[in-house]
PDB file of N, CA and C in Angstrom:
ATOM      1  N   UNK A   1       0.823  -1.182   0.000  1.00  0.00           N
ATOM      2  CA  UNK A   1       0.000   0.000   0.000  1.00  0.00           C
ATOM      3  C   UNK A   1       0.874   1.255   0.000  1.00  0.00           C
ATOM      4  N   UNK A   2       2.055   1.526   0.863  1.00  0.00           N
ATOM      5  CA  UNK A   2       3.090   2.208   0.683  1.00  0.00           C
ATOM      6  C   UNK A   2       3.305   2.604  -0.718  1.00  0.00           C
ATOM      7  N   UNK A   3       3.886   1.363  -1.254  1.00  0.00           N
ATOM      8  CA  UNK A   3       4.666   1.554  -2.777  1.00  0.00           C
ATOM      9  C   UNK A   3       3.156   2.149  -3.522  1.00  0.00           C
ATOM     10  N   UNK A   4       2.238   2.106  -3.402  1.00  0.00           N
ATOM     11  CA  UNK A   4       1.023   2.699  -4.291  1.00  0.00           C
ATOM     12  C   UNK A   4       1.043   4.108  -4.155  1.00  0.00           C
ATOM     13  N   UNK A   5       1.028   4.237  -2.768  1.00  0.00           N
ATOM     14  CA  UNK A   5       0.532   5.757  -2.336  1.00  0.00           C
ATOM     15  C   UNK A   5       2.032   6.429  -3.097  1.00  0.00           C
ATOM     16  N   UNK A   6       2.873   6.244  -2.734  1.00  0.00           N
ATOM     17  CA  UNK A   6       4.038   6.791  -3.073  1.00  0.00           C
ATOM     18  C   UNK A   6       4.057   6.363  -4.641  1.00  0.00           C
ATOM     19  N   UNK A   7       3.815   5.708  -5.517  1.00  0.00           N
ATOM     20  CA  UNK A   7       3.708   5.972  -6.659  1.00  0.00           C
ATOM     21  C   UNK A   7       2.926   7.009  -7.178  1.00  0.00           C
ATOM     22  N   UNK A   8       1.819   7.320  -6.383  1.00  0.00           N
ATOM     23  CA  UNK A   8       0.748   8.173  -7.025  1.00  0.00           C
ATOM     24  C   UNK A   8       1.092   9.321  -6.683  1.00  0.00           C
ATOM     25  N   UNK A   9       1.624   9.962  -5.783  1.00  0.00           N
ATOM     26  CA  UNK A   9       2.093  10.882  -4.895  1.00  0.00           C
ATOM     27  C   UNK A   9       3.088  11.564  -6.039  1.00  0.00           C
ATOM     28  N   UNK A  10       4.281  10.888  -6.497  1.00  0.00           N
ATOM     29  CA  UNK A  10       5.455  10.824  -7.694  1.00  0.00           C
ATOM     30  C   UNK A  10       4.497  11.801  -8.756  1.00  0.00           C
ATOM     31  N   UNK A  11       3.323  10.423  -9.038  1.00  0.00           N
ATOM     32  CA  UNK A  11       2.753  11.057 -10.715  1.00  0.00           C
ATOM     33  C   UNK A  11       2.094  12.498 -10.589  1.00  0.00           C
ATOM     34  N   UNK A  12       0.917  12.798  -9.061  1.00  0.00           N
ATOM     35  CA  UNK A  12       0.644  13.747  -8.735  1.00  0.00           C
ATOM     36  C   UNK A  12       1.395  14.899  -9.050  1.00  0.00           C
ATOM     37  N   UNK A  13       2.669  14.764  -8.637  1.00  0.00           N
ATOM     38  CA  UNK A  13       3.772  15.602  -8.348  1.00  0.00           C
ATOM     39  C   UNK A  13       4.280  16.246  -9.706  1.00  0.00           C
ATOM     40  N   UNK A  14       4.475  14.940 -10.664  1.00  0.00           N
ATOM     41  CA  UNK A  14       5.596  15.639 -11.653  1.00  0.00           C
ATOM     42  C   UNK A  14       4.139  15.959 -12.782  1.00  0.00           C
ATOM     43  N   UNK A  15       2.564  15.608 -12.417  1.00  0.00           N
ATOM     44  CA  UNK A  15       1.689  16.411 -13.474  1.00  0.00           C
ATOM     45  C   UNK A  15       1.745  17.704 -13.029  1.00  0.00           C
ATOM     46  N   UNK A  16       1.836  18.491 -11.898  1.00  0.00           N
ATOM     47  CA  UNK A  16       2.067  20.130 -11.514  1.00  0.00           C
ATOM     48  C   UNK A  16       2.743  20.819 -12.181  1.00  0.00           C
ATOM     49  N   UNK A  17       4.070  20.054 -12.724  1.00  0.00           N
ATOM     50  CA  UNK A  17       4.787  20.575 -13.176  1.00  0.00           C
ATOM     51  C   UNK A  17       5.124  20.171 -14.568  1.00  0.00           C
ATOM     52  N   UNK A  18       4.420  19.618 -15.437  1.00  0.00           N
ATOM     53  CA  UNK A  18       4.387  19.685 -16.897  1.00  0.00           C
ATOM     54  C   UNK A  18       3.863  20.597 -17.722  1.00  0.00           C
ATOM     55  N   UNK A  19       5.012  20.388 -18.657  1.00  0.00           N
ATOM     56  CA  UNK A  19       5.071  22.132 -19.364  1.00  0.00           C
ATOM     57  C   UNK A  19       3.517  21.791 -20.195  1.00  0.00           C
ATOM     58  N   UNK A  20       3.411  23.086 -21.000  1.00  0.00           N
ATOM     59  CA  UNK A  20       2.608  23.102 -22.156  1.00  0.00           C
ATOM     60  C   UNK A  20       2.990  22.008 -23.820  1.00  0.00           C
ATOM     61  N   UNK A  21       2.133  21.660 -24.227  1.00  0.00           N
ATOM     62  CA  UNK A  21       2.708  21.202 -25.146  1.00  0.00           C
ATOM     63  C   UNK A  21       2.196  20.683 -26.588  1.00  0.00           C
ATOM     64  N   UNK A  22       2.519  20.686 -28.085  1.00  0.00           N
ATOM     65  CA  UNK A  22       1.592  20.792 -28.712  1.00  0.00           C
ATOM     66  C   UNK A  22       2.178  20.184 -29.704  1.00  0.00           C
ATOM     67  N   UNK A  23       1.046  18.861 -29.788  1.00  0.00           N
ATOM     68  CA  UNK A  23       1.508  17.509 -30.645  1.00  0.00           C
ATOM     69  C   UNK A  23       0.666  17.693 -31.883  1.00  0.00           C
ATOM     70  N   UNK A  24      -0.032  18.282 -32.491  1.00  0.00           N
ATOM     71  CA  UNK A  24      -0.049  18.203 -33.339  1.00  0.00           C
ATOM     72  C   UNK A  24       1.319  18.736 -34.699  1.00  0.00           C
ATOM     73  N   UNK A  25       1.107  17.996 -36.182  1.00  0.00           N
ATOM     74  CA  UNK A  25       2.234  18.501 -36.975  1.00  0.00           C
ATOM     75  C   UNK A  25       2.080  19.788 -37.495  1.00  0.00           C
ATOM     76  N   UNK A  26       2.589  20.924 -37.766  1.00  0.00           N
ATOM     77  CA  UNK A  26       3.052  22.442 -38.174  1.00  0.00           C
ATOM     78  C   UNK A  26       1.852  22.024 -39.494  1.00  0.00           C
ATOM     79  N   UNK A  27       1.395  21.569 -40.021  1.00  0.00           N
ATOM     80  CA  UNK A  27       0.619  21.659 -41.465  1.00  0.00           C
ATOM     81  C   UNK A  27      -1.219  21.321 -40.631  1.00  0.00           C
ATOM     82  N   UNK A  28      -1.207  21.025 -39.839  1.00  0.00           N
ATOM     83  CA  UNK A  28      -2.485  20.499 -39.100  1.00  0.00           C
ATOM     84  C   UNK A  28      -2.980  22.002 -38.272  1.00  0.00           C
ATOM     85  N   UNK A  29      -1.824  22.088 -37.494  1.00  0.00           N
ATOM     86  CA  UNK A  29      -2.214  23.252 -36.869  1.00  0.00           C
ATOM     87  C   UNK A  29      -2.420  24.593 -37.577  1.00  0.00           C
ATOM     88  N   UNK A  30      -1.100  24.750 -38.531  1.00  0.00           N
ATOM     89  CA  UNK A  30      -1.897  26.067 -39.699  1.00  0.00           C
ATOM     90  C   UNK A  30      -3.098  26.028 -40.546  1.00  0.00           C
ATOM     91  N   UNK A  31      -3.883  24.683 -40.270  1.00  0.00           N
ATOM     92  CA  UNK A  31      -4.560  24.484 -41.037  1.00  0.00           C
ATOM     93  C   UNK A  31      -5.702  24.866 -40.379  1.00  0.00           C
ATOM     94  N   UNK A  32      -5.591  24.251 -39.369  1.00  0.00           N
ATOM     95  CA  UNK A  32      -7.020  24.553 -38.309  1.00  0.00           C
ATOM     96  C   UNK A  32      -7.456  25.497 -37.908  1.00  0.00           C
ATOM     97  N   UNK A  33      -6.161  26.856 -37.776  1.00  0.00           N
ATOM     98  CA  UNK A  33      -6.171  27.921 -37.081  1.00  0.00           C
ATOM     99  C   UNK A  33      -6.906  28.702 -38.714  1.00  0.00           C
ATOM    100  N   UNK A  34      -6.153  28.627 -39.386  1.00  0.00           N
ATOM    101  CA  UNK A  34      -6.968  29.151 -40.754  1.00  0.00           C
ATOM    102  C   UNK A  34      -8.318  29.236 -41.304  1.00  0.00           C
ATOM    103  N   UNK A  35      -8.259  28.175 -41.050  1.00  0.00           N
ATOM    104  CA  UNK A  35      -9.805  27.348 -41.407  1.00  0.00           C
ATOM    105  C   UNK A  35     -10.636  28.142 -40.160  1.00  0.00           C
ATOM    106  N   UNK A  36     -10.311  28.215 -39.254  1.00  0.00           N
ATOM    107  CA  UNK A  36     -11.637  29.058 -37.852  1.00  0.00           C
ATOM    108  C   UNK A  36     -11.510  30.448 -38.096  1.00  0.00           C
ATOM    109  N   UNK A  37     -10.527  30.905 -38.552  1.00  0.00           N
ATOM    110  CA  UNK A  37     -10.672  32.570 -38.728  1.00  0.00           C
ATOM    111  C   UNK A  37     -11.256  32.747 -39.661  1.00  0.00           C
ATOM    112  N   UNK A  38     -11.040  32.229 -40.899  1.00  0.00           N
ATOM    113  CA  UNK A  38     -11.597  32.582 -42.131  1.00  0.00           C
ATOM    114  C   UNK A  38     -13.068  31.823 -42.041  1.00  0.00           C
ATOM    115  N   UNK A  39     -14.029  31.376 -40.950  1.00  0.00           N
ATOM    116  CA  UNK A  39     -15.433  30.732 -40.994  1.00  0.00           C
ATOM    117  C   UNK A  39     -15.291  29.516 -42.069  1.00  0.00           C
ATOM    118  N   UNK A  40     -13.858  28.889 -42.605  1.00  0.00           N
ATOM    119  CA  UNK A  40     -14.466  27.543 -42.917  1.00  0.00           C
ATOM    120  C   UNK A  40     -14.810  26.243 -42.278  1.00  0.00           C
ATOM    121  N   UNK A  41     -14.857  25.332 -42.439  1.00  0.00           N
ATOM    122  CA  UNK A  41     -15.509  24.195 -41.589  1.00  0.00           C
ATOM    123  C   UNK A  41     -14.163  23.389 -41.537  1.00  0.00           C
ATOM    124  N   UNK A  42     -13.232  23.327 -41.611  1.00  0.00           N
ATOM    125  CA  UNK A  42     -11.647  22.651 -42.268  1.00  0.00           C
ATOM    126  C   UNK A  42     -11.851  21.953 -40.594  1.00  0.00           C
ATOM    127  N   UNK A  43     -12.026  22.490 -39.904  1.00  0.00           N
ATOM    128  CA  UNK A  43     -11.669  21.313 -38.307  1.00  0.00           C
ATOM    129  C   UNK A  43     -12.531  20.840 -38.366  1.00  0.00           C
ATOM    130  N   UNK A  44     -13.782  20.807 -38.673  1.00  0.00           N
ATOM    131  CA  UNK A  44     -14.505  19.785 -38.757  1.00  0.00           C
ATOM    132  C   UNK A  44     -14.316  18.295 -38.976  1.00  0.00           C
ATOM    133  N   UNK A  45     -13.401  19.107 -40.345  1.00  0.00           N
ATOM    134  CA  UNK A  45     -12.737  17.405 -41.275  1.00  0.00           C
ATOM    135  C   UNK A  45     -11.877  16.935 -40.651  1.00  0.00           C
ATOM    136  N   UNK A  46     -11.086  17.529 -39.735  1.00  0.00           N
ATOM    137  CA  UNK A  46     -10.120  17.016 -39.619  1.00  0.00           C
ATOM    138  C   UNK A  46     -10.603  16.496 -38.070  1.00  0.00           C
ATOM    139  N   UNK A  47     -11.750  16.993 -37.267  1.00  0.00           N
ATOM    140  CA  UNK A  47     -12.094  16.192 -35.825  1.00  0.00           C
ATOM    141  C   UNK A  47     -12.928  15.029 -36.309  1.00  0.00           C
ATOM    142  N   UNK A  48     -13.292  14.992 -37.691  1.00  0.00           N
ATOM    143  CA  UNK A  48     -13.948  13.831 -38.557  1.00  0.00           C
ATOM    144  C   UNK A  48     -12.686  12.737 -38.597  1.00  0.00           C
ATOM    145  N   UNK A  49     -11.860  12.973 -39.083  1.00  0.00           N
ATOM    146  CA  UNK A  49     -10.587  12.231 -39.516  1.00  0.00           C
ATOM    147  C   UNK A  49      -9.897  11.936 -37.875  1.00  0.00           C
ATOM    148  N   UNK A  50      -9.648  12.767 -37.264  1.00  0.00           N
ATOM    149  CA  UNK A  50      -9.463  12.200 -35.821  1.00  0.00           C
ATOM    150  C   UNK A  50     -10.068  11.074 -35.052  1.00  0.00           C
ATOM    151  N   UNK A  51     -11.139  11.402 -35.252  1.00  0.00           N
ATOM    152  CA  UNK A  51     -12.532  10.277 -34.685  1.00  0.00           C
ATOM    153  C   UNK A  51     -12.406   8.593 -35.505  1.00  0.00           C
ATOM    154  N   UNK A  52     -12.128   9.039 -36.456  1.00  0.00           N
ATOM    155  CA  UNK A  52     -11.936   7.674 -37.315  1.00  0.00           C
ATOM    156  C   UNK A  52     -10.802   6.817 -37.096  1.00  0.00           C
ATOM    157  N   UNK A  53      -9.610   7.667 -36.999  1.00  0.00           N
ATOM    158  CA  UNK A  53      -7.856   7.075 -36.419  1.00  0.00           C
ATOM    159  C   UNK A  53      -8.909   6.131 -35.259  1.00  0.00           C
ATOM    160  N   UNK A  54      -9.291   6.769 -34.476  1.00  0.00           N
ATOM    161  CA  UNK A  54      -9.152   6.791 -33.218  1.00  0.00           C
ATOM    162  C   UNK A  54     -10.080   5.216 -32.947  1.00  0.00           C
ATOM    163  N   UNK A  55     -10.775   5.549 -33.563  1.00  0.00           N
ATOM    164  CA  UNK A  55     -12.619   4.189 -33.697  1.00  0.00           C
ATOM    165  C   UNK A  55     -12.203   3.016 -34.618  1.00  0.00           C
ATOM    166  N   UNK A  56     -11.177   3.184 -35.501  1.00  0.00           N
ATOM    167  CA  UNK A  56     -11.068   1.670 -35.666  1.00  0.00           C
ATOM    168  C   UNK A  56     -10.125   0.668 -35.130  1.00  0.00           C
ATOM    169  N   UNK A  57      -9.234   1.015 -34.542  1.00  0.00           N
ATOM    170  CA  UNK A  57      -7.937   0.292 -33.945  1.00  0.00           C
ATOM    171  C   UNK A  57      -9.425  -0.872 -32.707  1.00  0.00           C
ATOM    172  N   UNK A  58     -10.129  -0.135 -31.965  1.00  0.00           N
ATOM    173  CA  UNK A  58     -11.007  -0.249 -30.839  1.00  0.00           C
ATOM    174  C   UNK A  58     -12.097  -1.160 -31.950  1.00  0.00           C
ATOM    175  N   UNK A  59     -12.216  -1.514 -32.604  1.00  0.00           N
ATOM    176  CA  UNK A  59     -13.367  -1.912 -33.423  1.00  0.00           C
ATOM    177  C   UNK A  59     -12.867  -3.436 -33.993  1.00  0.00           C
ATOM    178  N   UNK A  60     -11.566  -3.186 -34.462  1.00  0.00           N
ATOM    179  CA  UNK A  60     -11.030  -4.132 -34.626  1.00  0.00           C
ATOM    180  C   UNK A  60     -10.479  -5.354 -33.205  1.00  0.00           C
ATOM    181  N   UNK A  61      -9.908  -4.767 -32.390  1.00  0.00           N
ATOM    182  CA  UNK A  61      -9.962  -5.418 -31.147  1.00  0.00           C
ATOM    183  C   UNK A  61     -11.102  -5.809 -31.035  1.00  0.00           C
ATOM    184  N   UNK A  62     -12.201  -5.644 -30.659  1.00  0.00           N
ATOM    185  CA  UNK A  62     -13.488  -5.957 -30.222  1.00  0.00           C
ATOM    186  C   UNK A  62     -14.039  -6.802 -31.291  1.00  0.00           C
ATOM    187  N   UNK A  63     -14.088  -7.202 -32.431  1.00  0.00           N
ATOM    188  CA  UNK A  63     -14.257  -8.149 -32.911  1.00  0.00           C
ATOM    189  C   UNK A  63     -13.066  -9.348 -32.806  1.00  0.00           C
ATOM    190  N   UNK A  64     -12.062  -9.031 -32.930  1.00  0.00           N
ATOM    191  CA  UNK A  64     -11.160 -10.219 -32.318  1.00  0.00           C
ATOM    192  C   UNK A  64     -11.468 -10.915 -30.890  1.00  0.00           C
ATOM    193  N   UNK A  65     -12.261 -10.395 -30.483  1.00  0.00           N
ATOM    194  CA  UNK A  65     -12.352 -10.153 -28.608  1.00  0.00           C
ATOM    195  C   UNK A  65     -13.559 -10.992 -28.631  1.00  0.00           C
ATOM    196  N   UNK A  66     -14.666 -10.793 -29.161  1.00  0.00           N
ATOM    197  CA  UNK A  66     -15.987 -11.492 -30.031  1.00  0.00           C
ATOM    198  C   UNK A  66     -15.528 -12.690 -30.551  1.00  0.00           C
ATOM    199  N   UNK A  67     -14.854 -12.493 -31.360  1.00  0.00           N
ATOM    200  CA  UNK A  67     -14.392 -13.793 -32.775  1.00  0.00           C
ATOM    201  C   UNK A  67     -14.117 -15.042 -30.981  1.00  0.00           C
ATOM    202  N   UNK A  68     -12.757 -14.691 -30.405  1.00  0.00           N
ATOM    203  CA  UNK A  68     -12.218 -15.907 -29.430  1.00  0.00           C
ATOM    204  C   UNK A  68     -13.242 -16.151 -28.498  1.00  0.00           C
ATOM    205  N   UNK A  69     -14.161 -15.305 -28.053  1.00  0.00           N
ATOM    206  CA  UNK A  69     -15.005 -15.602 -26.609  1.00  0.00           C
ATOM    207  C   UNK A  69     -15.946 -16.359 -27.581  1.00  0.00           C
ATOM    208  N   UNK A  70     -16.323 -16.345 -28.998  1.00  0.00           N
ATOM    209  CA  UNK A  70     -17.341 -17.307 -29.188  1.00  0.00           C
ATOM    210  C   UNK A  70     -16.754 -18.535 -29.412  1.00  0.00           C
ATOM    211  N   UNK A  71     -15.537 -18.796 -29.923  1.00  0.00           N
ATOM    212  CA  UNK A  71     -14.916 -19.993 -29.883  1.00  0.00           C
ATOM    213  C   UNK A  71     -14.291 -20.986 -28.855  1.00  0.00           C
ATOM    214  N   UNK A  72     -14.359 -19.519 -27.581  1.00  0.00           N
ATOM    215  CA  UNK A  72     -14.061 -20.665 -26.200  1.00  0.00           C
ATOM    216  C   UNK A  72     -14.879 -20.869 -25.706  1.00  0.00           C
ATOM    217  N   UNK A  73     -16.417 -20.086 -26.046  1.00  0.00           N
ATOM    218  CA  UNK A  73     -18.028 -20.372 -25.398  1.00  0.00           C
ATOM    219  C   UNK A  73     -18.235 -21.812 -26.210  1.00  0.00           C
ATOM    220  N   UNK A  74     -18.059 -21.892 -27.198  1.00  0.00           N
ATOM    221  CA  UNK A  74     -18.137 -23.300 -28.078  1.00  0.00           C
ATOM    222  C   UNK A  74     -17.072 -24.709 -27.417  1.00  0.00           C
ATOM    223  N   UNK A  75     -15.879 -24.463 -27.429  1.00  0.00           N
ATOM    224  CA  UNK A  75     -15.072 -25.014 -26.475  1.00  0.00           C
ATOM    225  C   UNK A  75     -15.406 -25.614 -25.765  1.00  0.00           C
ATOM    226  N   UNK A  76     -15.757 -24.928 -24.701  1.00  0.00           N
ATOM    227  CA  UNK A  76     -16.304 -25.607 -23.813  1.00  0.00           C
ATOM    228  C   UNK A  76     -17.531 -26.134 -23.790  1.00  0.00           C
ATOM    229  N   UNK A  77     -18.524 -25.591 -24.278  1.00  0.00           N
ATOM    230  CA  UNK A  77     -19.735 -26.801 -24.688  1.00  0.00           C
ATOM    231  C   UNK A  77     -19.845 -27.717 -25.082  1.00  0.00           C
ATOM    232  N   UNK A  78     -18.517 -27.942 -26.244  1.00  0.00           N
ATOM    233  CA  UNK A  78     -18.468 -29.619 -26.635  1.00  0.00           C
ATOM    234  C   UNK A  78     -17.589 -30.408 -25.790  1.00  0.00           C
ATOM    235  N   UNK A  79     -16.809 -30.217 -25.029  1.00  0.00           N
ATOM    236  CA  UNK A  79     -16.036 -30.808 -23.974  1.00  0.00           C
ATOM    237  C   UNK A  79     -16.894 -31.583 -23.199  1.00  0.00           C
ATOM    238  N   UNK A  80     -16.693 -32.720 -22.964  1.00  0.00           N
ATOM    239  CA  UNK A  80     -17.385 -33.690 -21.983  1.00  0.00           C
ATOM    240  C   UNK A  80     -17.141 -33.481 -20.807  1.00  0.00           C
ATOM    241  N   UNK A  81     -17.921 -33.591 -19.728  1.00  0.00           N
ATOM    242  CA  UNK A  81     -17.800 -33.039 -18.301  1.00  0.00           C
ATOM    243  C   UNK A  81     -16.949 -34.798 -17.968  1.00  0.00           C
ATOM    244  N   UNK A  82     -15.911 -34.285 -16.420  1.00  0.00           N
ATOM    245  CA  UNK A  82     -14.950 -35.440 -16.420  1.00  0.00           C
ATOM    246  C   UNK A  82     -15.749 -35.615 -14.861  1.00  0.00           C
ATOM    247  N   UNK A  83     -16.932 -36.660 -14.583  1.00  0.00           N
ATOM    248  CA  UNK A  83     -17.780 -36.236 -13.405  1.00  0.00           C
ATOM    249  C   UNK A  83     -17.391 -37.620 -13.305  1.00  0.00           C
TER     250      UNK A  83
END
């Protein structure tokens, strides 16, 4: 319980003090900032295109995740009980 508290205590600590910081690439961000001054819809597309990165990696897992739990729900149903 020690080593927990004092881990969390650590992370607490060094989030206070993390700088600012900005991951998007130099062609994304001039793009976005452009696109809102001038009233076009350009972030739209691109929180469209974000959303999508983001929703299939999770989509694909979850049918793999589906695909094995129905094959070990099957598994074990044909297995003979050892009574």
């Amino acid at each position: 319980m020690r080593k927990l508290f004092t881990f969390l205590s650590i992370i607490f600590v060094l989030s206070l003090f993390s700088p600012e910081v900005k991951a998007q690439c130099s062609m994304c961000t001039i793009s976005a900032e452009q696109g809102t001054k001038n009233g076009n819809t350009q972030g739209k597309g691109l929180n469209d295109g974000i959303i999508y990165l983001l929703v299939i990696p999770y989509l694909l897992i979850a049918g793999i995740g589906i695909l094995w739990y129905r094959n070990y729900r099957k598994r074990i149903t044909q297995e003979p009980l050892n009574s």
